[in-house]
N, C-alpha and C. Protein backbone atom coordinates (compact mmCIF):
# COMPACT_ATOMS: atom_id res chain seq x y z
N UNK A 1 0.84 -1.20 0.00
CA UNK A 1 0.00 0.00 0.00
C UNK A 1 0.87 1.26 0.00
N UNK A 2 0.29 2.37 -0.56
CA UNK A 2 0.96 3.49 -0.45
C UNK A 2 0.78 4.12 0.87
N UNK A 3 1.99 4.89 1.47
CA UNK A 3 1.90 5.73 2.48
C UNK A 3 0.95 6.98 2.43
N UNK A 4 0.41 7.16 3.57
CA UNK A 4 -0.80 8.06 3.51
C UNK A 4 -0.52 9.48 2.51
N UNK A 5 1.22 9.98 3.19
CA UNK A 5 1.41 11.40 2.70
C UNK A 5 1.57 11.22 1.49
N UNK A 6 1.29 9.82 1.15
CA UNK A 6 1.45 10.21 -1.27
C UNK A 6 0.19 10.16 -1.64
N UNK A 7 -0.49 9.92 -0.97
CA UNK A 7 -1.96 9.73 -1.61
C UNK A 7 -2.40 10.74 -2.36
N UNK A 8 -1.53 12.31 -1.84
CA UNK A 8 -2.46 13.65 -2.50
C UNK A 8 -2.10 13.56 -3.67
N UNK A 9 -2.92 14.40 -4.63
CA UNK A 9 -2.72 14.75 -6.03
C UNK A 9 -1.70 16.02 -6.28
N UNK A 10 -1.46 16.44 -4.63
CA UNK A 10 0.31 17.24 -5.19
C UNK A 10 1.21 16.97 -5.54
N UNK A 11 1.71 15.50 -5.97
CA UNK A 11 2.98 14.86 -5.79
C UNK A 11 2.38 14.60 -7.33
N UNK A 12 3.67 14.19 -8.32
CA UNK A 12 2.94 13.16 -9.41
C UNK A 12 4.42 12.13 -9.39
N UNK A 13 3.70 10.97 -9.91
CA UNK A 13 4.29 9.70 -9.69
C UNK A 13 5.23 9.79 -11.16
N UNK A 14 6.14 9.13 -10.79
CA UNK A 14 7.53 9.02 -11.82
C UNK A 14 7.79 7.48 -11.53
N UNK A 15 7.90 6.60 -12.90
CA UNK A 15 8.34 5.72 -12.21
C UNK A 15 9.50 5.46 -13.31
N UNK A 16 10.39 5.08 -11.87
CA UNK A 16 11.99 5.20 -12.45
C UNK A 16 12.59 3.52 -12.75
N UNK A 17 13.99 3.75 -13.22
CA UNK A 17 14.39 2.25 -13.22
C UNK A 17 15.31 2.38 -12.00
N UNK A 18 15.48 1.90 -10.76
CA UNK A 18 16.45 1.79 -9.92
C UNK A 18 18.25 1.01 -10.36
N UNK A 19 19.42 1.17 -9.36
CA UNK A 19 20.44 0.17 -10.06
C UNK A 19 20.25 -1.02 -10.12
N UNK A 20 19.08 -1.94 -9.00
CA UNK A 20 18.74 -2.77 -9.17
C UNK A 20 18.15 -3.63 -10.12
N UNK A 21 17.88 -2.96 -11.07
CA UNK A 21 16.98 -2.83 -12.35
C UNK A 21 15.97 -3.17 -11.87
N UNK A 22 15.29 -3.03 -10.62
CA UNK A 22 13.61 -2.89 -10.73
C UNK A 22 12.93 -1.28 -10.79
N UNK A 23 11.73 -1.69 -11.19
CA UNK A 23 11.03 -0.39 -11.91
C UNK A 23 10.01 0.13 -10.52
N UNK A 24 10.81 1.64 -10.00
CA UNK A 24 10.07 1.91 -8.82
C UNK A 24 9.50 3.20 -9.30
N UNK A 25 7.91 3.32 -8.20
CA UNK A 25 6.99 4.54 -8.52
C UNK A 25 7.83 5.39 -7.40
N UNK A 26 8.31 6.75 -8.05
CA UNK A 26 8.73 7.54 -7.26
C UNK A 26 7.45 8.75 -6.94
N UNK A 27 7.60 9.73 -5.74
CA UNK A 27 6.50 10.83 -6.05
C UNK A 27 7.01 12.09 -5.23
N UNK A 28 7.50 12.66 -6.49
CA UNK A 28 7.79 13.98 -6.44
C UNK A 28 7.01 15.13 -6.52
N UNK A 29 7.53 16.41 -6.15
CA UNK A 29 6.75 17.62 -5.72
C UNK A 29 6.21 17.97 -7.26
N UNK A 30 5.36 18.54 -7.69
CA UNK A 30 4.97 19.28 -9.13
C UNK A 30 5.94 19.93 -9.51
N UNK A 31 5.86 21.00 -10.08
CA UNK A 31 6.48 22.11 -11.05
C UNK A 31 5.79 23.12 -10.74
N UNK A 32 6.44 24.45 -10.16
CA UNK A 32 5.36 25.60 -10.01
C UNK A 32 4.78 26.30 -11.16
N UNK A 33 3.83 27.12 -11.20
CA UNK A 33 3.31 27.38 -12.65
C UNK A 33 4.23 28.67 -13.51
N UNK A 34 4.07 28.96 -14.51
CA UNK A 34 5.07 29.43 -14.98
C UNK A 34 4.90 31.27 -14.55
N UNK A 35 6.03 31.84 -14.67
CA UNK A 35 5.84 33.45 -14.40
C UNK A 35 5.21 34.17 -15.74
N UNK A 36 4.17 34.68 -15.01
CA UNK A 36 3.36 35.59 -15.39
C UNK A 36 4.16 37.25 -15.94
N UNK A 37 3.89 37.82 -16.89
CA UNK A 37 4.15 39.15 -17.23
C UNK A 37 3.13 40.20 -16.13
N UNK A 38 3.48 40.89 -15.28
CA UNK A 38 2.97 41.85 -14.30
C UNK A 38 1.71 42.89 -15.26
N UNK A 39 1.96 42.88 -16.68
CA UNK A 39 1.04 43.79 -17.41
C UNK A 39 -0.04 42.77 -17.85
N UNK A 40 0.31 42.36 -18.78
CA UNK A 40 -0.60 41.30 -19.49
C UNK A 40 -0.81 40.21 -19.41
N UNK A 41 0.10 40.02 -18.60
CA UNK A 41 -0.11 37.85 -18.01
C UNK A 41 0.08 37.29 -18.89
N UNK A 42 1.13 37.19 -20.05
CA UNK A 42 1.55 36.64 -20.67
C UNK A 42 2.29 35.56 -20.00
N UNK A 43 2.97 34.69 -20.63
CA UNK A 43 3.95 33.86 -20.11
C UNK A 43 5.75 34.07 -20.20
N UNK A 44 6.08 34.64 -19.21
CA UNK A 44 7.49 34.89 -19.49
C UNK A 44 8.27 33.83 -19.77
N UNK A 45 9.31 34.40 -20.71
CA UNK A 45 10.38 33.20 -21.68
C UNK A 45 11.81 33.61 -20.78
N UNK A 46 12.26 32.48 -20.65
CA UNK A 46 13.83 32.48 -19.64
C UNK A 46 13.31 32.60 -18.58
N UNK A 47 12.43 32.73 -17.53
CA UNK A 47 12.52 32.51 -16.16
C UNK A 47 12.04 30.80 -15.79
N UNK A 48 13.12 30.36 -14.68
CA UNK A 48 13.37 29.56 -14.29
C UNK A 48 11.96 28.40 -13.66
N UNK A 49 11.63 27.50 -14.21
CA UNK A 49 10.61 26.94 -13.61
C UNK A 49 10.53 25.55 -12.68
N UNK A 50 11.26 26.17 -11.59
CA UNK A 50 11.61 25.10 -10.27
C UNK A 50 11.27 25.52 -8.86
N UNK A 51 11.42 24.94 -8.13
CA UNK A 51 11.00 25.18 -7.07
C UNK A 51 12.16 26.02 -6.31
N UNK A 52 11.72 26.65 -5.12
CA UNK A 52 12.54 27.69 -4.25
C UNK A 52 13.61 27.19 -3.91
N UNK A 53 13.86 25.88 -3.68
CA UNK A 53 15.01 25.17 -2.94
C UNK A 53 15.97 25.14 -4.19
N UNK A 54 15.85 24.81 -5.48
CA UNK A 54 16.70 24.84 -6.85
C UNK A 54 16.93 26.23 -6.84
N UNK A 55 16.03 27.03 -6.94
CA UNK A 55 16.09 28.44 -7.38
C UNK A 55 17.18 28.93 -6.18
N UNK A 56 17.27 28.77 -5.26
CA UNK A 56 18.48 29.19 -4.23
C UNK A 56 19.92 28.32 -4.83
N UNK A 57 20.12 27.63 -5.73
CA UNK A 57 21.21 26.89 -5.68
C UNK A 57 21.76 27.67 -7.06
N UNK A 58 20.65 28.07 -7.83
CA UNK A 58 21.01 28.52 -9.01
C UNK A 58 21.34 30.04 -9.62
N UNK A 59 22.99 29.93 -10.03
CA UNK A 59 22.90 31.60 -10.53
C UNK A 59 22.05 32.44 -11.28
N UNK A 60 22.14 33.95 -10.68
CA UNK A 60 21.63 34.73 -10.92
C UNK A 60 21.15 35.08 -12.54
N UNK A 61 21.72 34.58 -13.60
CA UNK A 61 22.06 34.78 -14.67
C UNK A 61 21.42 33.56 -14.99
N UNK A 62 20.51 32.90 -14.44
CA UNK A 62 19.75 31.47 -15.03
C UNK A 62 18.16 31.67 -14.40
N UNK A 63 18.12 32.45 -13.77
CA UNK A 63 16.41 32.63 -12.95
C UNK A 63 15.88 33.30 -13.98
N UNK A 64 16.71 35.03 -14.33
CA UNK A 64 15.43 35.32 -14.76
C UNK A 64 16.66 35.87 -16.15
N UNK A 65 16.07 36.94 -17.25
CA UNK A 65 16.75 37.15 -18.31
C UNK A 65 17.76 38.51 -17.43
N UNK A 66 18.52 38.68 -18.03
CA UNK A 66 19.63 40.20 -17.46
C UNK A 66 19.02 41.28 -18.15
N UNK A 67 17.77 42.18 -18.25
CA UNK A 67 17.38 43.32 -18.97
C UNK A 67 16.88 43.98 -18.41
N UNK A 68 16.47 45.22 -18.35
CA UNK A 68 15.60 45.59 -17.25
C UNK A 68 14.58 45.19 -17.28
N UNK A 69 13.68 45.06 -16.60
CA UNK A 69 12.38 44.21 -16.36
C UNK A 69 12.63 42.87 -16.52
N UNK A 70 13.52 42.58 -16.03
CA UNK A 70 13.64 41.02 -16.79
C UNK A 70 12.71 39.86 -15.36
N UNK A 71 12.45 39.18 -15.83
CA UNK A 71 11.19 38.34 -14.71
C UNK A 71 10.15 39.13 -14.24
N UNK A 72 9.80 40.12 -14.99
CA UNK A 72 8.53 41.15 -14.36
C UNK A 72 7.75 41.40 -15.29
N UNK A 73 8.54 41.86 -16.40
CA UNK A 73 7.46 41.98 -17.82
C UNK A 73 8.00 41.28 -18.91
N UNK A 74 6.87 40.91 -19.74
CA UNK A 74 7.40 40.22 -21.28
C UNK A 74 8.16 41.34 -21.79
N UNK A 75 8.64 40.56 -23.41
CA UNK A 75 9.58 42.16 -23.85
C UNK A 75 8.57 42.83 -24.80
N UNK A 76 7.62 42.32 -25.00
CA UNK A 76 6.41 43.77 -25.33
C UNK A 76 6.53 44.73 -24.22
N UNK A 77 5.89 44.16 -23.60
CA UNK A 77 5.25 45.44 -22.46
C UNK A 77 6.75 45.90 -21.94
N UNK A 78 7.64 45.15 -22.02
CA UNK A 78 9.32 46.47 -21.71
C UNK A 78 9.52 47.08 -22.46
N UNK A 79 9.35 46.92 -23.76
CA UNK A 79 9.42 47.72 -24.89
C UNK A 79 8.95 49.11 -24.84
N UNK A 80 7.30 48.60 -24.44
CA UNK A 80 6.40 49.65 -24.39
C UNK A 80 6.89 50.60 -22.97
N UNK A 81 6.93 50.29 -22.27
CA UNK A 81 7.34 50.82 -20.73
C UNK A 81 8.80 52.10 -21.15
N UNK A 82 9.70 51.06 -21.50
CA UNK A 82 10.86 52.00 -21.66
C UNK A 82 10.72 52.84 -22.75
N UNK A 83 9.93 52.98 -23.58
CA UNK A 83 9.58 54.18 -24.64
C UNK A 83 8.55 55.14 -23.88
N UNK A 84 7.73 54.52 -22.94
CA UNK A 84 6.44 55.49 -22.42
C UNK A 84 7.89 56.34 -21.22
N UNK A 85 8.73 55.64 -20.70
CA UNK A 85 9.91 56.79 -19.50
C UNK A 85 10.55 57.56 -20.42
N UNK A 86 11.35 57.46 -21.33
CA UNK A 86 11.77 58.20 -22.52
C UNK A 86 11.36 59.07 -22.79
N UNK A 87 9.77 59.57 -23.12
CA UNK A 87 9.82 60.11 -23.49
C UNK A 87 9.49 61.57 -22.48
């Protein structure tokens, strides 16, 4: 039987090949959902889609893009933003 704490539908099951070569159900945490653009809720491209504990292990230069706005807005709406301060 499975242990009570896998039962939820937060975990999803992986099933791996061990060195033993038997085939075990593993159950790992999800994937958080992807980052949102702060204007339009688009889906931002280059930010990192792992959990907090990875995201602490991983350089700065792999989370989000190096631009301004980078993990906050798509590059429409930076586009648009840094032409609307400009002027």
């Amino acid at each position: 039987m499975v242990e009570g704490k896998r039962k939820s539908g937060s975990k999803r099951k992986i099933k791996v090949r061990v060195p033993s070569s038997k085939s075990v159900t593993q159950y790992k945490k999800r994937k958080p959902a992807k980052a949102k653009c702060a204007e339009c809720s688009a889906d931002l491209k280059g930010v990192a889609r792992v959990r907090a504990t990875k995201l602490k292990k991983m350089p700065k230069s792999a989370k989000r893009p190096s631009r301004p706005f980078g993990g906050q807005l798509c590059s429409k709406c930076t586009r648009k933003e840094i032409v609307r301060r400009s002027k």
